[in-house]
N, C-alpha and C. Protein backbone atom coordinates (compact mmCIF):
# COMPACT_ATOMS: atom_id res chain seq x y z
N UNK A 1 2.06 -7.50 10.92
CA UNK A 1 2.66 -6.82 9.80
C UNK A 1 2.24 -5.35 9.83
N UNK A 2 3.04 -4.23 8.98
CA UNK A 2 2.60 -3.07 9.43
C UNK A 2 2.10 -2.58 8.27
N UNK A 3 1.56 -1.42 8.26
CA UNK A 3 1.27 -0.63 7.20
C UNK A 3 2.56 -0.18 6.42
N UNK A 4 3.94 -0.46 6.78
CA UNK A 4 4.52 0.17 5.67
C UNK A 4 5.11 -1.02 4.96
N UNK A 5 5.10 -1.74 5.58
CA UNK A 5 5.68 -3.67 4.98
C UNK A 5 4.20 -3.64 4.37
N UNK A 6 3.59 -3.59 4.29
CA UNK A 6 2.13 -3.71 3.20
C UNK A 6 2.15 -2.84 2.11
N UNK A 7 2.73 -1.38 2.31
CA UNK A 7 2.65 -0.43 1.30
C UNK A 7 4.20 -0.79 0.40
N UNK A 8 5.06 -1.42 1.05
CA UNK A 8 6.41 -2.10 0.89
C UNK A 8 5.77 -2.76 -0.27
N UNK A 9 5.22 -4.22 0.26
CA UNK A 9 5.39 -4.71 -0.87
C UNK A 9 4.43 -4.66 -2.34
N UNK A 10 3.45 -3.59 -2.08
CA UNK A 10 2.79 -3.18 -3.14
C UNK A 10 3.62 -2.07 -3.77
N UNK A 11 4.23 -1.58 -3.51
CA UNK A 11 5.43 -0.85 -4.35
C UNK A 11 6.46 -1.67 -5.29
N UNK A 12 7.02 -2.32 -4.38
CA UNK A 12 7.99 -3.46 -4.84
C UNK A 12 7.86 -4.90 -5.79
N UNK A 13 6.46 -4.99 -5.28
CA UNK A 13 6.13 -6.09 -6.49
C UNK A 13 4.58 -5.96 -7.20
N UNK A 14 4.07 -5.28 -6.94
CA UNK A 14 2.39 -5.07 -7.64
C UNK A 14 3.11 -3.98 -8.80
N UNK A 15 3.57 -3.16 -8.58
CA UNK A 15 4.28 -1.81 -9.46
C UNK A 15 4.45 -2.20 -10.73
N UNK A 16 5.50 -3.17 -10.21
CA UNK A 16 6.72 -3.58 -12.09
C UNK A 16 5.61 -4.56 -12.51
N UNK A 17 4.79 -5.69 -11.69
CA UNK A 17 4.12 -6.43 -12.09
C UNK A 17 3.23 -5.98 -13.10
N UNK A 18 2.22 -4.48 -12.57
CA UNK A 18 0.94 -4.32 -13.23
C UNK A 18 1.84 -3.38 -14.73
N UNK A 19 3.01 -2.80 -14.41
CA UNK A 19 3.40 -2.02 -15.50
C UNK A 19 3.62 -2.89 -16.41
N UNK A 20 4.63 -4.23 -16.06
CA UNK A 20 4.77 -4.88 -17.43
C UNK A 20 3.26 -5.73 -18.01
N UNK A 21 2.79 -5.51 -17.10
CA UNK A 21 1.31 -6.27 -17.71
C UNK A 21 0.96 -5.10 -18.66
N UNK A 22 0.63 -3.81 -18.33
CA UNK A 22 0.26 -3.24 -19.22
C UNK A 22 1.38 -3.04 -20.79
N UNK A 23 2.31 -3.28 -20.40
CA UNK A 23 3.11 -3.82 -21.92
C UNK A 23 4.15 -2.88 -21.80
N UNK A 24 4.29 -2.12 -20.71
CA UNK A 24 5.60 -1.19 -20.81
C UNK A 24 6.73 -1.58 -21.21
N UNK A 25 7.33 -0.75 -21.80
CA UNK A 25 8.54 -1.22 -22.88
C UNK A 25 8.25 -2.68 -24.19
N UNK A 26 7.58 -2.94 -24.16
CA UNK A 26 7.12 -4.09 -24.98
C UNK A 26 6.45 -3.35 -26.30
N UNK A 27 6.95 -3.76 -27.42
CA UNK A 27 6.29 -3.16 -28.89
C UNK A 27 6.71 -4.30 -30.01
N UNK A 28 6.25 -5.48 -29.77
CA UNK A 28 6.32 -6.38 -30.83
C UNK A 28 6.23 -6.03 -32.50
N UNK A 29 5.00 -5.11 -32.32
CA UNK A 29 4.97 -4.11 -34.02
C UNK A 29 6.55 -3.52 -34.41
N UNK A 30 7.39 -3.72 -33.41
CA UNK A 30 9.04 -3.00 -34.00
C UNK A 30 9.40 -4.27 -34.04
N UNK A 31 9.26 -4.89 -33.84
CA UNK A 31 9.89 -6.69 -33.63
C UNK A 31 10.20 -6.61 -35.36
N UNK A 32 8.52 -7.36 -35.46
CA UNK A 32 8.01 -8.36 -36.43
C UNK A 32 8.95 -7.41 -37.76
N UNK A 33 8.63 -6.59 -38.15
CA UNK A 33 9.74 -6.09 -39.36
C UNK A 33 11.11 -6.28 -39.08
N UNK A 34 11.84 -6.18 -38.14
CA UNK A 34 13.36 -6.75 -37.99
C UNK A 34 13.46 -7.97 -38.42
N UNK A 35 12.50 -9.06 -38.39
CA UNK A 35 12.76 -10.24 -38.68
C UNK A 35 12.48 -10.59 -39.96
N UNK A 36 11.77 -10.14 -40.85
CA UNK A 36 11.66 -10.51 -41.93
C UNK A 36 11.02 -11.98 -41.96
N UNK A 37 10.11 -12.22 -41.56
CA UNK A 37 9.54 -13.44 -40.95
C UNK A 37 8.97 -14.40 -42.31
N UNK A 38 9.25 -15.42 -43.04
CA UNK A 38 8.39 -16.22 -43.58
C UNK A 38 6.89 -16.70 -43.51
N UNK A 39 5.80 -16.71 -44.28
CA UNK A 39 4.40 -16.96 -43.66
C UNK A 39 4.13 -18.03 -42.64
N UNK A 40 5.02 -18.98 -42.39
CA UNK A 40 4.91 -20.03 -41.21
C UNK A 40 5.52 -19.54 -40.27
N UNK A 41 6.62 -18.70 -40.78
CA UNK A 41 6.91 -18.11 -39.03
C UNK A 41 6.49 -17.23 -38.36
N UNK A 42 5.59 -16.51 -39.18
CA UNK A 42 4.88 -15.46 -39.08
C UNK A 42 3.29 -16.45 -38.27
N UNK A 43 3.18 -17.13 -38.66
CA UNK A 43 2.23 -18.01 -37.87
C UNK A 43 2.77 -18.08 -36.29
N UNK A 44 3.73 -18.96 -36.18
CA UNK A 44 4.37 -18.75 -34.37
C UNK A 44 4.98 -17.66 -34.09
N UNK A 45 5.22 -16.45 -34.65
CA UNK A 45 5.28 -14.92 -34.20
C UNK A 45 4.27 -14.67 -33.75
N UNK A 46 3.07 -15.31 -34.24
CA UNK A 46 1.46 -14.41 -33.61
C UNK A 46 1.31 -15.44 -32.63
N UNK A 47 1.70 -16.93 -32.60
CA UNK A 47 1.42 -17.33 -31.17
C UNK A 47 2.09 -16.68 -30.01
N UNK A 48 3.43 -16.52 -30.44
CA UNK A 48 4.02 -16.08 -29.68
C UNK A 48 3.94 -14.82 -28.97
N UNK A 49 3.50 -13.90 -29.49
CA UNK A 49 2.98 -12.59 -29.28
C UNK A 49 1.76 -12.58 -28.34
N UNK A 50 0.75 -13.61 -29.24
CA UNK A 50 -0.64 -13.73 -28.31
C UNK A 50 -0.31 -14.70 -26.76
N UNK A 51 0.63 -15.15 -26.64
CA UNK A 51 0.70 -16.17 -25.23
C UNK A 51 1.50 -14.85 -24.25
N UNK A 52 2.36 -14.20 -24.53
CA UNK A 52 2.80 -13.32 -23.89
C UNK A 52 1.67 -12.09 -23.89
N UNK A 53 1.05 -11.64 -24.65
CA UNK A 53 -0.19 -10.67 -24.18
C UNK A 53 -0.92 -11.77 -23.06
N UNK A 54 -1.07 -13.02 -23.08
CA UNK A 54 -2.48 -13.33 -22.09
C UNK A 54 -1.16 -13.68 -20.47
N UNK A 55 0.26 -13.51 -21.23
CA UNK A 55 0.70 -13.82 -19.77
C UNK A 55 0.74 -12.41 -18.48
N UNK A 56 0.64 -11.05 -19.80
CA UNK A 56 0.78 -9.87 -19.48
C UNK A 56 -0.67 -9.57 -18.77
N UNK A 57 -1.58 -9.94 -19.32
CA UNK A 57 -3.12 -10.13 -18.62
C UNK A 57 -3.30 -10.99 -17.17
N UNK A 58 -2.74 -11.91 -17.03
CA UNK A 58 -2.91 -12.93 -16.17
C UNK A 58 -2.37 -12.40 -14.94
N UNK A 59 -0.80 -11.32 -15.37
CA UNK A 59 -0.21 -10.80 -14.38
C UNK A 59 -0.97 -9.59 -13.65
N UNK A 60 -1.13 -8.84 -14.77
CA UNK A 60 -2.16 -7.46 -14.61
C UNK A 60 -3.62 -7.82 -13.39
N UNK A 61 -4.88 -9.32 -13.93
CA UNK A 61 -5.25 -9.45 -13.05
C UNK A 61 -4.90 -9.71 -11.69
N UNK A 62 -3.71 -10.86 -11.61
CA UNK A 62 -3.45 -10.97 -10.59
C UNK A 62 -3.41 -9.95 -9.90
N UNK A 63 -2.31 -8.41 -10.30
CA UNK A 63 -1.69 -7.50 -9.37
C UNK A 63 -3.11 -6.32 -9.10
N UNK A 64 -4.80 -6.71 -9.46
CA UNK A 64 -5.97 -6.27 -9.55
C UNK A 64 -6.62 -6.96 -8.05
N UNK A 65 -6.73 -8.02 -8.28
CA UNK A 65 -7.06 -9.36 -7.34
C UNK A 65 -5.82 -8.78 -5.78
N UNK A 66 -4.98 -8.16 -5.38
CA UNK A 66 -4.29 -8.42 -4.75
C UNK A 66 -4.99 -6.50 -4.06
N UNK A 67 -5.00 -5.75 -4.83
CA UNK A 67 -5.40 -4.18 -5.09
C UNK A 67 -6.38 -4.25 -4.63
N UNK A 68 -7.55 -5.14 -5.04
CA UNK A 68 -8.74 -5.17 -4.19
C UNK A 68 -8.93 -5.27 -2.96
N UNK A 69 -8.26 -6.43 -2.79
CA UNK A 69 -8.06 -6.90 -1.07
C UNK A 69 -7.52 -5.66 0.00
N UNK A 70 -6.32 -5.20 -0.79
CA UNK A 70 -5.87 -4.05 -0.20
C UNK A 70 -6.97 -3.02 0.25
N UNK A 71 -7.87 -2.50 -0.85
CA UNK A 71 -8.65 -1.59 -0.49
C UNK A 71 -9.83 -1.90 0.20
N UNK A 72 -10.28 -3.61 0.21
CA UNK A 72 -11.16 -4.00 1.31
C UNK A 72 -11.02 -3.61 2.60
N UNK A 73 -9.16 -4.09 2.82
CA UNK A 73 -9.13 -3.72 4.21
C UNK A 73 -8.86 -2.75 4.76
N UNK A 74 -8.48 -1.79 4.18
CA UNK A 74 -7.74 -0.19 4.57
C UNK A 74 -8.97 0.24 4.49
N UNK A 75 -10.21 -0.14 4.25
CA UNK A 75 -11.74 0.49 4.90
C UNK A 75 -12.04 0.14 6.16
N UNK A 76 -11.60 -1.33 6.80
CA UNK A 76 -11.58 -1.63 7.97
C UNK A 76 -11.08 -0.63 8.93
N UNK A 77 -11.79 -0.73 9.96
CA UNK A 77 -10.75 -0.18 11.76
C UNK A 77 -9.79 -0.93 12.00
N UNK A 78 -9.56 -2.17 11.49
CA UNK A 78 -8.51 -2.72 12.00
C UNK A 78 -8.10 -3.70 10.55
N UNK A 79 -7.43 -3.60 9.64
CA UNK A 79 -6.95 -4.34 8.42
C UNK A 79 -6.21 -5.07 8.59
N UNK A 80 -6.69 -6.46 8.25
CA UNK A 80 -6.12 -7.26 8.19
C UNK A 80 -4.79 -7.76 7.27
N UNK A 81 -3.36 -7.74 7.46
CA UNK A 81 -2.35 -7.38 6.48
C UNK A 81 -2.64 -9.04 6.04
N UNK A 82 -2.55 -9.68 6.61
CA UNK A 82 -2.14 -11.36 6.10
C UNK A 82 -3.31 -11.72 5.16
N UNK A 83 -4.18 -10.70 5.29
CA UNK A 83 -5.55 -10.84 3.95
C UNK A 83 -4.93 -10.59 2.61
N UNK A 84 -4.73 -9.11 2.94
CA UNK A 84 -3.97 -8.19 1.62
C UNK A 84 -3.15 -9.17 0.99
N UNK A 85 -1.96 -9.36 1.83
CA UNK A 85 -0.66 -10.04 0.86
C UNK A 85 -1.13 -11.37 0.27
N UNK A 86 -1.43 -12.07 1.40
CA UNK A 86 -2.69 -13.33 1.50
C UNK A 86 -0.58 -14.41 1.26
N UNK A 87 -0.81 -15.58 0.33
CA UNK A 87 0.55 -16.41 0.15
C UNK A 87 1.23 -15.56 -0.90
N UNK A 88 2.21 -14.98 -1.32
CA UNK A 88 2.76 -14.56 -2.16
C UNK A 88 3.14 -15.78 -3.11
N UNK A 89 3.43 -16.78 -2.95
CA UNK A 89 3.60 -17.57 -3.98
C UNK A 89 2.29 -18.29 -4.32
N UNK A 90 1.09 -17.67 -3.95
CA UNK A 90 -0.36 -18.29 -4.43
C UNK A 90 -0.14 -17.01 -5.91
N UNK A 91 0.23 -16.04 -6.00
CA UNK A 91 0.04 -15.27 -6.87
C UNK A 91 1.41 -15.45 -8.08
N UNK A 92 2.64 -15.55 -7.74
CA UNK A 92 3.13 -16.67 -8.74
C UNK A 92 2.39 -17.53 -9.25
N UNK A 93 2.11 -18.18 -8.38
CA UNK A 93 0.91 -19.95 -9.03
C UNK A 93 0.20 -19.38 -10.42
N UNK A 94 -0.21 -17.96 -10.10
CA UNK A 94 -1.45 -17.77 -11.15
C UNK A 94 -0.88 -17.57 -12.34
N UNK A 95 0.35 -16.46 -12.49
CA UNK A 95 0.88 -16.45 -13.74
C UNK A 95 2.07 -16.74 -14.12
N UNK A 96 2.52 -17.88 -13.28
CA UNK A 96 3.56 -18.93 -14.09
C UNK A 96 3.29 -19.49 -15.09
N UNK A 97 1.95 -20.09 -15.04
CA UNK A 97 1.71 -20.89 -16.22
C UNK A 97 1.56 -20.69 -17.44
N UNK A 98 0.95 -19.15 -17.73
CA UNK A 98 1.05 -18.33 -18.59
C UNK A 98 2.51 -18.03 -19.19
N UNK A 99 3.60 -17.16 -18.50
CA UNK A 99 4.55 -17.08 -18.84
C UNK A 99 5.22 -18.35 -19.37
N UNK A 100 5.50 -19.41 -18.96
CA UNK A 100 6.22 -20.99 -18.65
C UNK A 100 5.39 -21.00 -20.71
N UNK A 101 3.77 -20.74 -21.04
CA UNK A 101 3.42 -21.03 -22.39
C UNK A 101 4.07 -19.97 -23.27
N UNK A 102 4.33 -18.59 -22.69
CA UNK A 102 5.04 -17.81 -23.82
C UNK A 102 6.29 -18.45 -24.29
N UNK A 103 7.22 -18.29 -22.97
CA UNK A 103 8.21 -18.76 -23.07
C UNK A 103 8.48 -19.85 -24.53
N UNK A 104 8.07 -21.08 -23.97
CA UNK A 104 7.77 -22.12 -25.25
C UNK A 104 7.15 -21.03 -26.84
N UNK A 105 6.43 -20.78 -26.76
CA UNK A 105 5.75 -19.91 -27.98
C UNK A 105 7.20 -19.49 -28.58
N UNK A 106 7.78 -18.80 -28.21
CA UNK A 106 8.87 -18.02 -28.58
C UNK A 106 10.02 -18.98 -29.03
N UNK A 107 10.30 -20.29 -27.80
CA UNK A 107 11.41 -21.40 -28.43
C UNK A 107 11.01 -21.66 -29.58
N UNK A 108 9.95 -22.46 -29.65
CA UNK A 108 9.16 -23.00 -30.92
C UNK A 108 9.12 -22.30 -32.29
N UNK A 109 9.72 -20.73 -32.26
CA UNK A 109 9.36 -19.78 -33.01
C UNK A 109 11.25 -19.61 -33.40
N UNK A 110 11.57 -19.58 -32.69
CA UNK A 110 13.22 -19.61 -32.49
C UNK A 110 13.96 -20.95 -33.60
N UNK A 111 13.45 -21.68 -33.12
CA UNK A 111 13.92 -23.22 -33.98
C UNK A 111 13.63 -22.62 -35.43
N UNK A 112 12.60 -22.49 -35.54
CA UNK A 112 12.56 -21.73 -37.27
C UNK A 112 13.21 -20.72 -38.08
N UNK A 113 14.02 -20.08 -36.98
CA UNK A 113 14.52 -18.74 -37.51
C UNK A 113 16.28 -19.17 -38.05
N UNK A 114 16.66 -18.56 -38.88
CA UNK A 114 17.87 -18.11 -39.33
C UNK A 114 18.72 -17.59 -38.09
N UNK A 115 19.77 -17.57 -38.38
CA UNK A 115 20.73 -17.08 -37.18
C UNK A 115 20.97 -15.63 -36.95
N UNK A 116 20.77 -14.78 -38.27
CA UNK A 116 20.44 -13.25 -38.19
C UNK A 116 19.11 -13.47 -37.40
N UNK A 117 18.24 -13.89 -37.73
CA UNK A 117 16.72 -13.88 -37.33
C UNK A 117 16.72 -14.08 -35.58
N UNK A 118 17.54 -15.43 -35.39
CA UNK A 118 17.16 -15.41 -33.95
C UNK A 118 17.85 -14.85 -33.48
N UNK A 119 19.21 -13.94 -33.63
CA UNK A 119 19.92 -13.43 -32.72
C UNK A 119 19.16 -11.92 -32.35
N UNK A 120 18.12 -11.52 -33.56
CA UNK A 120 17.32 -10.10 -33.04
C UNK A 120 16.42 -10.66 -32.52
N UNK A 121 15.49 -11.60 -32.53
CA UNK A 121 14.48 -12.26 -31.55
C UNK A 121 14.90 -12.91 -30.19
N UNK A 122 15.94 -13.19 -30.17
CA UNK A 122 17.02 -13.50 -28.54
C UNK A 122 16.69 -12.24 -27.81
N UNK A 123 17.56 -11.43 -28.57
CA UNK A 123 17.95 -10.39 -27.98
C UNK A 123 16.90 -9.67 -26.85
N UNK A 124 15.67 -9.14 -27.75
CA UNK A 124 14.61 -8.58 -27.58
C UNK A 124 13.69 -9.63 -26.50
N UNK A 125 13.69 -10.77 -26.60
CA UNK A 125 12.80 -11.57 -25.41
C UNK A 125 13.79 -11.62 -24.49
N UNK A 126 15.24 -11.59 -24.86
CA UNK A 126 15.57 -11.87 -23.15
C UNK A 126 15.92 -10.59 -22.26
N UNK A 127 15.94 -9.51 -23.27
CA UNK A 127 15.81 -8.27 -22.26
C UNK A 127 14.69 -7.75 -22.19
N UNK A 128 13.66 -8.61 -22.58
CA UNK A 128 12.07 -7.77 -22.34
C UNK A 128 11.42 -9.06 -21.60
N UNK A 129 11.72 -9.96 -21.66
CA UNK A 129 10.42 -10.81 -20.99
C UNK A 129 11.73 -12.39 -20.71
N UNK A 130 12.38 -12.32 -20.67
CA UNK A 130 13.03 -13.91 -20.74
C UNK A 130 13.66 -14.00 -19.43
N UNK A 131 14.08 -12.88 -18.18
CA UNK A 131 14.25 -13.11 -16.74
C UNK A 131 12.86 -12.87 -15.74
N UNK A 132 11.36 -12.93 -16.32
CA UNK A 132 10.55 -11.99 -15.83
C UNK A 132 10.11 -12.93 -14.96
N UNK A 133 10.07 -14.54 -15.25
CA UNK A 133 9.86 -15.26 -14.60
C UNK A 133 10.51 -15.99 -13.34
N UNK A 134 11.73 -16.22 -13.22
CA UNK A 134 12.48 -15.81 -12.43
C UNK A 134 12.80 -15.19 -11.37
N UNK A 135 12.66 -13.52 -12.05
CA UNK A 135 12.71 -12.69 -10.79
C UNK A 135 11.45 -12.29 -10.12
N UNK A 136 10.67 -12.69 -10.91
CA UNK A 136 9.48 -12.31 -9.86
C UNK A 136 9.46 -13.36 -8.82
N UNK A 137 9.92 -14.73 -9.28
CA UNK A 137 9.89 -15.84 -8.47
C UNK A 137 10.83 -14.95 -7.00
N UNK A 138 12.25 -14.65 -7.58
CA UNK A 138 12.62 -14.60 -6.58
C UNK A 138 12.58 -13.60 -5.27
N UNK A 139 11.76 -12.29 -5.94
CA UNK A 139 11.38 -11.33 -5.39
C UNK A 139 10.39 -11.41 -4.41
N UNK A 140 9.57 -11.88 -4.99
CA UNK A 140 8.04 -12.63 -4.07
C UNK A 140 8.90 -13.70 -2.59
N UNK A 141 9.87 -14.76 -3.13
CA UNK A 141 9.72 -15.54 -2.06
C UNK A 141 10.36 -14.63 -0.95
N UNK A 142 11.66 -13.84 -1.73
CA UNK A 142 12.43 -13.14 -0.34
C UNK A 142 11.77 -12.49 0.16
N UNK A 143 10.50 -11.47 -0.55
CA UNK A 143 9.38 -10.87 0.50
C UNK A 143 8.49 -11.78 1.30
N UNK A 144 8.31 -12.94 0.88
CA UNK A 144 7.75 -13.86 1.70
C UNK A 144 8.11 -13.93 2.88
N UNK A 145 9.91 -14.44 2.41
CA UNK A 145 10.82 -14.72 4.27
C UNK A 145 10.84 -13.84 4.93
N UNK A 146 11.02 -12.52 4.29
CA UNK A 146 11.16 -11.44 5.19
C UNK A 146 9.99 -10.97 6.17
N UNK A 147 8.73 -11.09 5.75
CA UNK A 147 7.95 -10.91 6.29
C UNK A 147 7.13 -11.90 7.74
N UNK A 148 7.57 -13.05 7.35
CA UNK A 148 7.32 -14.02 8.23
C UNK A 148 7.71 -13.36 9.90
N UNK A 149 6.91 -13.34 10.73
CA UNK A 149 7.48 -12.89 12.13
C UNK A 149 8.47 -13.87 12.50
C-alpha cells in the first residue's frame, strides 16, 4: 500500500468521522424548543441526546486509535501501511453499537411524539445522524476492496 492510499483514506474516512464526532452541525439545544416536549418526553429526549453524544465519542476515539497508529509508523524507516489502516471493518465494529443504541433512543422518543412533533424530530435526525450508519458502513468496505492487492 502506498503513502497516498494511506493519506487517502485518512482524508476520506477519519475526516467526516472525527468532525461529526466532534458534533459538527449537530445542536440539539435548537432541537429541544421546536418540540415543545412533555416532562416524559423530555426524559427520552435526554436519552436520546446522551446515546448519540457517547456514539459521537466512540467514533471520535476510534478515528484517535487509528491517528495513533498512523503516527507510530510514519516514525518508522519503513511504515507499515496494513498496521495504520489495520481491518477497516474492525473500526465499524467499535461504533456500530453505539450508533445502532442512538438510533433506538430516538425511535423510542418518536413513538411519543405528536405528528407536528415527530415530523421536526424526523427531519433533523435523518439529515444529521439517521444515514451515518450506513454510509460509513459503506465507505469503509469499498475502501476495504479497493485496497486489497
Amino acid at each position: 500500500m502506498t503513502m497516498r492510499r494511506a493519506l487517502a483514506f485518512l482524508f476520506l474516512v477519519l475526516a467526516p468521522l472525527a468532525a461529526l464526532a466532534e458534533g459538527a452541525g449537530l445542536d440539539f439545544r435548537s432541537l429541544e424548543p421546536r418540540l415543545h416536549l412533555t416532562p416524559g418526553q423530555k426524559m427520552l429526549y435526554d436519552e436520546a441526546v446522551a446515546a448519540s453524544q457517547r456514539a459521537m465519542l466512540a467514533t471520535s476515539l476510534a478515528a484517535l486509535e487509528v491517528k495513533g497508529r498512523l503516527d507510530q509508523e510514519l516514525r518508522k524507516p519503513r511504515p507499515d501501511f496494513a498496521r495504520i489502516l489495520g481491518d477497516p471493518g474492525d473500526l465499524l465494529d467499535q461504533v456500530r453499537p453505539q450508533w445502532r443504541e442512538a438510533r433506538e433512543a430516538w425511535t423510542a422518543l418518536y413513538e411519543t411524539l405528536d405528528a407536528r412533533q415527530a415530523a421536526i424530530a424526523r427531519d433533523y435526525v435523518e439529515r444529521r445522524l439517521g444515514t451515518f450508519d450506513d454510509a460509513a458502513s459503506l465507505l469503509l468496505r469499498g475502501l476495504r476492496d479497493r485496497m486489497q492487492p
